[in-house]
N, C-alpha and C. Protein backbone atom coordinates (compact mmCIF):
# COMPACT_ATOMS: atom_id res chain seq x y z
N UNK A 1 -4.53 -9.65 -27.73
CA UNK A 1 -3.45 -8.72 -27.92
C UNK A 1 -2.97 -8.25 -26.56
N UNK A 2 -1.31 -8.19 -26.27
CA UNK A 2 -1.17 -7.70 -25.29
C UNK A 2 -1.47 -5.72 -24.47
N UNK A 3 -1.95 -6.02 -23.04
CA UNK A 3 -1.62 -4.69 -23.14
C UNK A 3 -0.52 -3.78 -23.30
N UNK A 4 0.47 -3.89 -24.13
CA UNK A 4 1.65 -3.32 -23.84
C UNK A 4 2.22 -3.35 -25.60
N UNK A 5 1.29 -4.19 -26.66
CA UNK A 5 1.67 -3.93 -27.71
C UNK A 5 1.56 -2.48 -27.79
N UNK A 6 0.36 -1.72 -27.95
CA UNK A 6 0.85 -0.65 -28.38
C UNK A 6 2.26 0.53 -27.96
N UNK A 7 2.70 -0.30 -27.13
CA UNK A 7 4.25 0.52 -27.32
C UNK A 7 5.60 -0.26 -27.25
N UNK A 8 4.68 -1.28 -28.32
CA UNK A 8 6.39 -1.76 -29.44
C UNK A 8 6.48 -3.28 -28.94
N UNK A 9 5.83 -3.97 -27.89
CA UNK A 9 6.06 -4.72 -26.82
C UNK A 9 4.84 -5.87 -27.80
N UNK A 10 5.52 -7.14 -28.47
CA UNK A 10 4.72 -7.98 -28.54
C UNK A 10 4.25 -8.67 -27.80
N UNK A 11 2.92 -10.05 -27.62
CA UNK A 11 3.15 -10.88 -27.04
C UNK A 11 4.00 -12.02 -26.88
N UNK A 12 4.16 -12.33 -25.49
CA UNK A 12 5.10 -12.97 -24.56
C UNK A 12 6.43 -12.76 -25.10
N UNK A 13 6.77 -11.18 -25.42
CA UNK A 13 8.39 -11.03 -25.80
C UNK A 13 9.17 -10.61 -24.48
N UNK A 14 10.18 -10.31 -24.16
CA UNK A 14 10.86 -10.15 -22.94
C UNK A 14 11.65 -9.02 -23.02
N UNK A 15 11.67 -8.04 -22.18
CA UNK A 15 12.52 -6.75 -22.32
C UNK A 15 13.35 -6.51 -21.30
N UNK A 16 14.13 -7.16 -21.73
CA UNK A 16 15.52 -7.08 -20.32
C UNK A 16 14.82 -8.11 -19.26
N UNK A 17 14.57 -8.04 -18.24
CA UNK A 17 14.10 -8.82 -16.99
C UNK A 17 12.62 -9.07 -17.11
N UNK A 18 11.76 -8.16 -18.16
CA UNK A 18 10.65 -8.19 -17.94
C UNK A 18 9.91 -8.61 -18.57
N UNK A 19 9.14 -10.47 -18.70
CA UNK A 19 8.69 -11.11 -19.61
C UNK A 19 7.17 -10.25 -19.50
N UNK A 20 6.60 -10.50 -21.06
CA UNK A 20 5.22 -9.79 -20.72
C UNK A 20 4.34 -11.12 -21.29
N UNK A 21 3.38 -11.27 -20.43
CA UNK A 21 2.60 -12.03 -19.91
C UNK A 21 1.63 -12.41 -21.26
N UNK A 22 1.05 -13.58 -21.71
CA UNK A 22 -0.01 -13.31 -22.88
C UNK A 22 -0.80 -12.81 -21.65
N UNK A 23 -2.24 -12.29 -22.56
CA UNK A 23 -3.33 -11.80 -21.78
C UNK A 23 -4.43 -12.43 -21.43
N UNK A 24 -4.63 -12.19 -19.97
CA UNK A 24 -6.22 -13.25 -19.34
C UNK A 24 -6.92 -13.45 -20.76
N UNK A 25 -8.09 -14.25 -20.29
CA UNK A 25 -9.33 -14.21 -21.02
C UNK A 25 -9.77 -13.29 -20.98
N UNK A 26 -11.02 -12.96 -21.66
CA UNK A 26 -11.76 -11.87 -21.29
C UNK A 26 -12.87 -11.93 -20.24
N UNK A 27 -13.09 -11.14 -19.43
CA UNK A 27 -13.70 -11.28 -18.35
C UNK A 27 -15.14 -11.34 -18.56
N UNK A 28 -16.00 -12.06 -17.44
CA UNK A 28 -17.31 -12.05 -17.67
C UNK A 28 -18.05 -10.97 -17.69
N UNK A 29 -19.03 -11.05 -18.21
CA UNK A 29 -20.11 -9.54 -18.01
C UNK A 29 -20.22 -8.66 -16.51
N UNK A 30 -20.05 -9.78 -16.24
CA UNK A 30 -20.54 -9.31 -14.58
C UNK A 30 -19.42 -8.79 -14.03
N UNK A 31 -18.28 -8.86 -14.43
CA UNK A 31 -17.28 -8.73 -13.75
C UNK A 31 -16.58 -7.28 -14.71
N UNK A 32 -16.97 -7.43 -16.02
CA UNK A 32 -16.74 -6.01 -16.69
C UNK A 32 -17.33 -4.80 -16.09
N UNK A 33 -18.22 -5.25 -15.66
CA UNK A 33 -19.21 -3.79 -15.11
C UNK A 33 -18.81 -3.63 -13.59
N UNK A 34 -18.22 -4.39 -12.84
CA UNK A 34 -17.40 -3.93 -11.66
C UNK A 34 -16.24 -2.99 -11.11
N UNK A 35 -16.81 -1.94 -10.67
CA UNK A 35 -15.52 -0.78 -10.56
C UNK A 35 -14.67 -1.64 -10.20
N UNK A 36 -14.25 -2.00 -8.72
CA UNK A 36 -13.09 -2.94 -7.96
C UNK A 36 -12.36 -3.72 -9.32
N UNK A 37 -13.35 -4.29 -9.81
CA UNK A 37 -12.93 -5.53 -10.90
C UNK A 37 -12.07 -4.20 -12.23
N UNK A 38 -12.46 -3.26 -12.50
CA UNK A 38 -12.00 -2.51 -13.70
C UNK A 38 -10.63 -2.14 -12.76
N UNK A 39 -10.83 -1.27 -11.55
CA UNK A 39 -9.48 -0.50 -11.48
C UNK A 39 -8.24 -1.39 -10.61
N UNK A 40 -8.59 -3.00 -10.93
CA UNK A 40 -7.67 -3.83 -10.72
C UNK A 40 -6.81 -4.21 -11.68
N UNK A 41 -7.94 -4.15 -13.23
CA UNK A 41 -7.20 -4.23 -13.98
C UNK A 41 -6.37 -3.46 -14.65
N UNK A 42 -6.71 -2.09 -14.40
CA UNK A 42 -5.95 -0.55 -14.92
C UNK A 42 -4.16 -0.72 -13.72
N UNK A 43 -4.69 -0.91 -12.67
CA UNK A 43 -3.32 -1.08 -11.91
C UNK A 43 -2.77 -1.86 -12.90
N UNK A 44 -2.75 -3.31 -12.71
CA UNK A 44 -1.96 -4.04 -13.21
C UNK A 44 -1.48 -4.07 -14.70
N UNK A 45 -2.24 -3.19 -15.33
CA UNK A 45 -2.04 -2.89 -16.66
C UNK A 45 -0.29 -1.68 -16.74
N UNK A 46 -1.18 -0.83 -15.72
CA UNK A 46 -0.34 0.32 -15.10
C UNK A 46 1.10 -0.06 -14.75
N UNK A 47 1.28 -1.17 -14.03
CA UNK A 47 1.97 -2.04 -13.24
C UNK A 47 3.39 -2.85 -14.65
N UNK A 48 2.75 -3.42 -15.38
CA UNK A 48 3.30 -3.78 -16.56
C UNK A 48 3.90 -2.55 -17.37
N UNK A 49 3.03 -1.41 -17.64
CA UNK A 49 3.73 -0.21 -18.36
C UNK A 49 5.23 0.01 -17.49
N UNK A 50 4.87 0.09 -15.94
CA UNK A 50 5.87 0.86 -15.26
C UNK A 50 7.10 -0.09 -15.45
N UNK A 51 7.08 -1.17 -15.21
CA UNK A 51 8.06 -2.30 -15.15
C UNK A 51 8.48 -2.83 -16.51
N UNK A 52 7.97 -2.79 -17.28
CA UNK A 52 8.58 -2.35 -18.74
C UNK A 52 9.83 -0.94 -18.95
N UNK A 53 9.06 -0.15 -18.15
CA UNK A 53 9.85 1.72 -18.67
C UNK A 53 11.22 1.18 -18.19
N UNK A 54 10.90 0.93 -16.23
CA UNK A 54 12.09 0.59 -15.94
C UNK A 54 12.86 -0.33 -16.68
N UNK A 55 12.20 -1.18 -16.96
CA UNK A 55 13.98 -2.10 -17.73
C UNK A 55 13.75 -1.18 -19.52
N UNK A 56 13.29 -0.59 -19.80
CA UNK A 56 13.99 0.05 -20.37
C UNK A 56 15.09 1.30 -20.58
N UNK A 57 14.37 1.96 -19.27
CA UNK A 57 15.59 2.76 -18.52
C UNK A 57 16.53 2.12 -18.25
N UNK A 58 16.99 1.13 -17.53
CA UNK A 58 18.43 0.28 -17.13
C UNK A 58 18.66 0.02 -18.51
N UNK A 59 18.23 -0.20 -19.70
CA UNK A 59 18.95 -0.70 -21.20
C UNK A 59 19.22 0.75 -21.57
N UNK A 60 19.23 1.88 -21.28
CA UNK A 60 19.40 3.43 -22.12
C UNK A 60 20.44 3.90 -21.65
């Protein structure tokens, strides 16, 4: 499931400029339990929310 379904955003649908990505695999054990490795993925999660808002701001 993408991160971004829960706000309306299926997978690989496109919102104005901004295709959303299907989602990695799931990561290994070893790599779940890694701070660096977690708050890389919260950015880029973060990263997708923000760049979503914006092209939905330019469509409002």
């Amino acid at each position: 499931m993408s991160v971004l379904r829960g706000i309306g955003v299926g997978r690989g649908a496109a919102v104005g400029p901004v295709a959303v990505a299907r989602p990695a695999p799931a990561l290994p054990a070893e790599e779940r339990t890694d701070p660096e490795v977690a708050d890389a993925v919260v950015a880029d999660a973060l990263a997708a929310i923000e760049a979503v808002a914006d092209a939905l701001d330019q469509h409002a």
